[in-house]
C-alpha atoms as a PDB file:
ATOM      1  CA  UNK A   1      28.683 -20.227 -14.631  1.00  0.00           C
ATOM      2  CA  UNK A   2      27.275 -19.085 -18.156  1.00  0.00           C
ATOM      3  CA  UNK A   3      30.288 -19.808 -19.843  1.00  0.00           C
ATOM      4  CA  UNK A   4      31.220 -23.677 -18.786  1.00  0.00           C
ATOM      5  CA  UNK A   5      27.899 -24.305 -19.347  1.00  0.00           C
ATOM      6  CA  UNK A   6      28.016 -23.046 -22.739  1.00  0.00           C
ATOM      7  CA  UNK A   7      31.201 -24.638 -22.985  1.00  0.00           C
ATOM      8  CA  UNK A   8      29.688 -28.206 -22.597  1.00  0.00           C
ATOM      9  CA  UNK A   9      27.023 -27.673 -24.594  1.00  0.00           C
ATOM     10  CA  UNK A  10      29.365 -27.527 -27.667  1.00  0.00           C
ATOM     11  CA  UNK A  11      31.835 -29.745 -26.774  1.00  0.00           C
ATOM     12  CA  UNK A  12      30.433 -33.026 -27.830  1.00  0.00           C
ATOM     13  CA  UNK A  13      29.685 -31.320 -31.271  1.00  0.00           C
ATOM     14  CA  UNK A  14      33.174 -30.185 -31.765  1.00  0.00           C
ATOM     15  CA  UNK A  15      34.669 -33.525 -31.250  1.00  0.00           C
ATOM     16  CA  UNK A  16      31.950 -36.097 -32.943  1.00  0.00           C
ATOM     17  CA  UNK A  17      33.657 -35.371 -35.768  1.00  0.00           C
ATOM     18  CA  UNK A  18      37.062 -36.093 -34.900  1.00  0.00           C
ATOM     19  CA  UNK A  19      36.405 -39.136 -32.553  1.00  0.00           C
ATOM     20  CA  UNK A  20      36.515 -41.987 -34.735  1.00  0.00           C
ATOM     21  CA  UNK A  21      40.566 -40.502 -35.701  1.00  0.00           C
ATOM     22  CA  UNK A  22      41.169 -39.871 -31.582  1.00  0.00           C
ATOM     23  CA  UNK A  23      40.621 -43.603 -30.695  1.00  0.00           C
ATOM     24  CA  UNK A  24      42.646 -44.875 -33.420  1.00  0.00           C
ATOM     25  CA  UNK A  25      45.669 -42.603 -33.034  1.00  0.00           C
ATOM     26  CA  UNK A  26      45.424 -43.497 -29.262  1.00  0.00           C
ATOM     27  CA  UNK A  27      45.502 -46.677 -30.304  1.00  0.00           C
ATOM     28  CA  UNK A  28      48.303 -46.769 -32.107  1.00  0.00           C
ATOM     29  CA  UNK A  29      51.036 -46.423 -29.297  1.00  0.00           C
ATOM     30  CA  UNK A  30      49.869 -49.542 -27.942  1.00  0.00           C
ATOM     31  CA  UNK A  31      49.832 -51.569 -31.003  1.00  0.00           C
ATOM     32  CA  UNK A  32      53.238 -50.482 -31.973  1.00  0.00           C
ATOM     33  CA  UNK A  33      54.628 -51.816 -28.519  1.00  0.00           C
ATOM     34  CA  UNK A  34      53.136 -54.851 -28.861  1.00  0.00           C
ATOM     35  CA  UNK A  35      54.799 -55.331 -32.364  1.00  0.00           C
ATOM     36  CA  UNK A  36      58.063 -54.289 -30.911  1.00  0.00           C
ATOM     37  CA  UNK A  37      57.841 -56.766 -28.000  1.00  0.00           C
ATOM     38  CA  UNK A  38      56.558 -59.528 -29.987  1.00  0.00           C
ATOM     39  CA  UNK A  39      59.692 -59.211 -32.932  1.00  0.00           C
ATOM     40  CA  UNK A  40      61.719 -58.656 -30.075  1.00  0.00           C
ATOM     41  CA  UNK A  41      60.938 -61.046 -27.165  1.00  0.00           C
ATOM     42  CA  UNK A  42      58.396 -63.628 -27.814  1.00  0.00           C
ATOM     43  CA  UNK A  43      59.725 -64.463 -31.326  1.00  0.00           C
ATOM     44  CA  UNK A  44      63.051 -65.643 -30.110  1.00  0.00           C
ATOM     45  CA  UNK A  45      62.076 -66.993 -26.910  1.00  0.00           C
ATOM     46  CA  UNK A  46      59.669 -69.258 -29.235  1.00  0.00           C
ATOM     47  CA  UNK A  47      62.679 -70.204 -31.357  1.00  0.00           C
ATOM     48  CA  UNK A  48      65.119 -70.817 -29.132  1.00  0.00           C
ATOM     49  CA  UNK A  49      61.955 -73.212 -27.740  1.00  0.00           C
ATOM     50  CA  UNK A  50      61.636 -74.917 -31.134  1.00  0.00           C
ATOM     51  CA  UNK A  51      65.588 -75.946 -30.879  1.00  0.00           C
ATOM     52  CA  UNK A  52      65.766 -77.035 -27.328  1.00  0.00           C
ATOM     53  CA  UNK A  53      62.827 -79.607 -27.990  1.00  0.00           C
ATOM     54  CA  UNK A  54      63.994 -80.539 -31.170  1.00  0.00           C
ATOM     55  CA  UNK A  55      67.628 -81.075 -29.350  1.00  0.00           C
ATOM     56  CA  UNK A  56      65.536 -83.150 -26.463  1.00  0.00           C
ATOM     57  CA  UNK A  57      64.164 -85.398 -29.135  1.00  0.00           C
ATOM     58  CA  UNK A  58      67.528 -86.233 -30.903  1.00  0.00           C
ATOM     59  CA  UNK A  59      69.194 -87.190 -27.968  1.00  0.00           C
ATOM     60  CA  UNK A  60      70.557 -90.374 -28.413  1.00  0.00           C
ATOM     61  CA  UNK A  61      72.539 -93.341 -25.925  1.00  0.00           C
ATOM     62  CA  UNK A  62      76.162 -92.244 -26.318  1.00  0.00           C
ATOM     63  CA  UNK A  63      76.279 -88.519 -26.601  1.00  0.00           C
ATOM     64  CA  UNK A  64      77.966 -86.188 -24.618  1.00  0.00           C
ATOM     65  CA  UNK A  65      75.525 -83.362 -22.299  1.00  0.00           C
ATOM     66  CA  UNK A  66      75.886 -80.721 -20.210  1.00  0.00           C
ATOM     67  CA  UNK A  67      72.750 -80.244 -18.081  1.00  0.00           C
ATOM     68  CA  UNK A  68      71.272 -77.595 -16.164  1.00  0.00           C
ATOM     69  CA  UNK A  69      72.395 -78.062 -13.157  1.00  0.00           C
ATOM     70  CA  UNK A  70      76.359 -78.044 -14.675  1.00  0.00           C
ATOM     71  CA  UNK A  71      76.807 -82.052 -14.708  1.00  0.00           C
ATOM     72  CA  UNK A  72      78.928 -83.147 -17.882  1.00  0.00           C
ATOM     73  CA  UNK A  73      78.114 -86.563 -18.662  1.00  0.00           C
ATOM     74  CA  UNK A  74      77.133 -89.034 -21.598  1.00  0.00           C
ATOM     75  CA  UNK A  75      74.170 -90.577 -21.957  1.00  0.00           C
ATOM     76  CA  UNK A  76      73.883 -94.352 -20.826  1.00  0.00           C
ATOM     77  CA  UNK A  77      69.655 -94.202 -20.869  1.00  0.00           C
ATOM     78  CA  UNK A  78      66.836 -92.889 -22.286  1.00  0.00           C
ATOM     79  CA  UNK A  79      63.040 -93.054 -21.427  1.00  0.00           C
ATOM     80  CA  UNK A  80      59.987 -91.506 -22.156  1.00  0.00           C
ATOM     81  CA  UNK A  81      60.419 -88.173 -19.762  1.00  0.00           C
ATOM     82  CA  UNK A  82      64.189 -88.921 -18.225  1.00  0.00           C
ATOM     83  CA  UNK A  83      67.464 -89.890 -19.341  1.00  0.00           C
ATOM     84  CA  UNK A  84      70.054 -91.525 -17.076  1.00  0.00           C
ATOM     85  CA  UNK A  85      73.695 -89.845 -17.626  1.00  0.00           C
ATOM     86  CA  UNK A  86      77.111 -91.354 -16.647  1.00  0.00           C
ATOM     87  CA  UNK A  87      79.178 -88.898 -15.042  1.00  0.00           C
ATOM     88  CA  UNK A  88      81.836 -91.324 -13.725  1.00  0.00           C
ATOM     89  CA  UNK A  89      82.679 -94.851 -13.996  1.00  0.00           C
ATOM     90  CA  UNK A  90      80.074 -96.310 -12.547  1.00  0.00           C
ATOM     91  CA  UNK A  91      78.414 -93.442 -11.301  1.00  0.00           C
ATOM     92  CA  UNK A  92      75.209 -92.853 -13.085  1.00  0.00           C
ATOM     93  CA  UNK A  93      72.748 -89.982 -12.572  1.00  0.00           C
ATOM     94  CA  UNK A  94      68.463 -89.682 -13.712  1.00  0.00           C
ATOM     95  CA  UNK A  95      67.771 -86.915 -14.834  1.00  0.00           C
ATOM     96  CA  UNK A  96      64.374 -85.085 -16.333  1.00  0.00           C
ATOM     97  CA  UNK A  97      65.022 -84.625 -20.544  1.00  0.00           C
ATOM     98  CA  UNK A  98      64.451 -81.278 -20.122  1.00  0.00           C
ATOM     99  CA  UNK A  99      67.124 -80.534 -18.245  1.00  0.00           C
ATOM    100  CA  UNK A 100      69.908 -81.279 -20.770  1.00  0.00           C
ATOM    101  CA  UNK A 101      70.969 -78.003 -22.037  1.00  0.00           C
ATOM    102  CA  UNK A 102      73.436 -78.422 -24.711  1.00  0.00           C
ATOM    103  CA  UNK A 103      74.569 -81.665 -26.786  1.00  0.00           C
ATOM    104  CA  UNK A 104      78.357 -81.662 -26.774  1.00  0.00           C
ATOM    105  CA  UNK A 105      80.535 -82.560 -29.902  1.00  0.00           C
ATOM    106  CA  UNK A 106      82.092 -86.331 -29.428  1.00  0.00           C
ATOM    107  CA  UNK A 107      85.209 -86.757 -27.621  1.00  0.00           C
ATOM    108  CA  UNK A 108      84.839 -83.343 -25.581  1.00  0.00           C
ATOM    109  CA  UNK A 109      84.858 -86.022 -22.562  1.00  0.00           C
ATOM    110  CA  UNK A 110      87.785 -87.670 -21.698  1.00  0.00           C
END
């Protein structure tokens, strides 16, 4: 009983000194992690972003897409949030501008 009483009596003293040092090389783990995980996974994510939107917006009538859900087809309209896509003769499909997923060279269709 004498002795862990004793014990946290001094305790505190021992360690004011070093506290200030303790939280910050606790705190260093987690800030390293977060570095890692930003360079990465949120970096690229936010680039490959940047060029999908930037893709969106330089769609034009006439060019060849492959959307999300796997249609091939060129472009026939645009609007402010959709795009209409000819995947046939005659057959013509609305779709949301988002969903285009890759801009095809000219002539891929045939």
């Amino acid at each position: 009983m004498f002795i862990s009483s004793a014990f946290a009596q001094t305790a505190p003293a021992a360690a004011a000194g070093g506290d200030m040092m303790s939280s910050l090389t606790s705190m260093l783990p987690l800030v390293l992690m977060f570095a890692v995980l930003y360079f990465v996974m949120i970096r690229p994510q936010m680039k490959k972003q940047k060029e999908h939107r930037a893709m969106i917006d330089a769609l034009a009538k006439g060019d060849e897409v492959i959307t999300a859900g796997g249609l091939l087809g060129r472009v026939s309209k645009l609007g402010e949030g959709f795009v209409s896509v000819e995947v046939a003769d005659g057959v013509e499909v609305q779709l949301q501008r988002a969903s285009v997923v890759q801009v095809l060279p000219k002539g891929t269709m045939k």
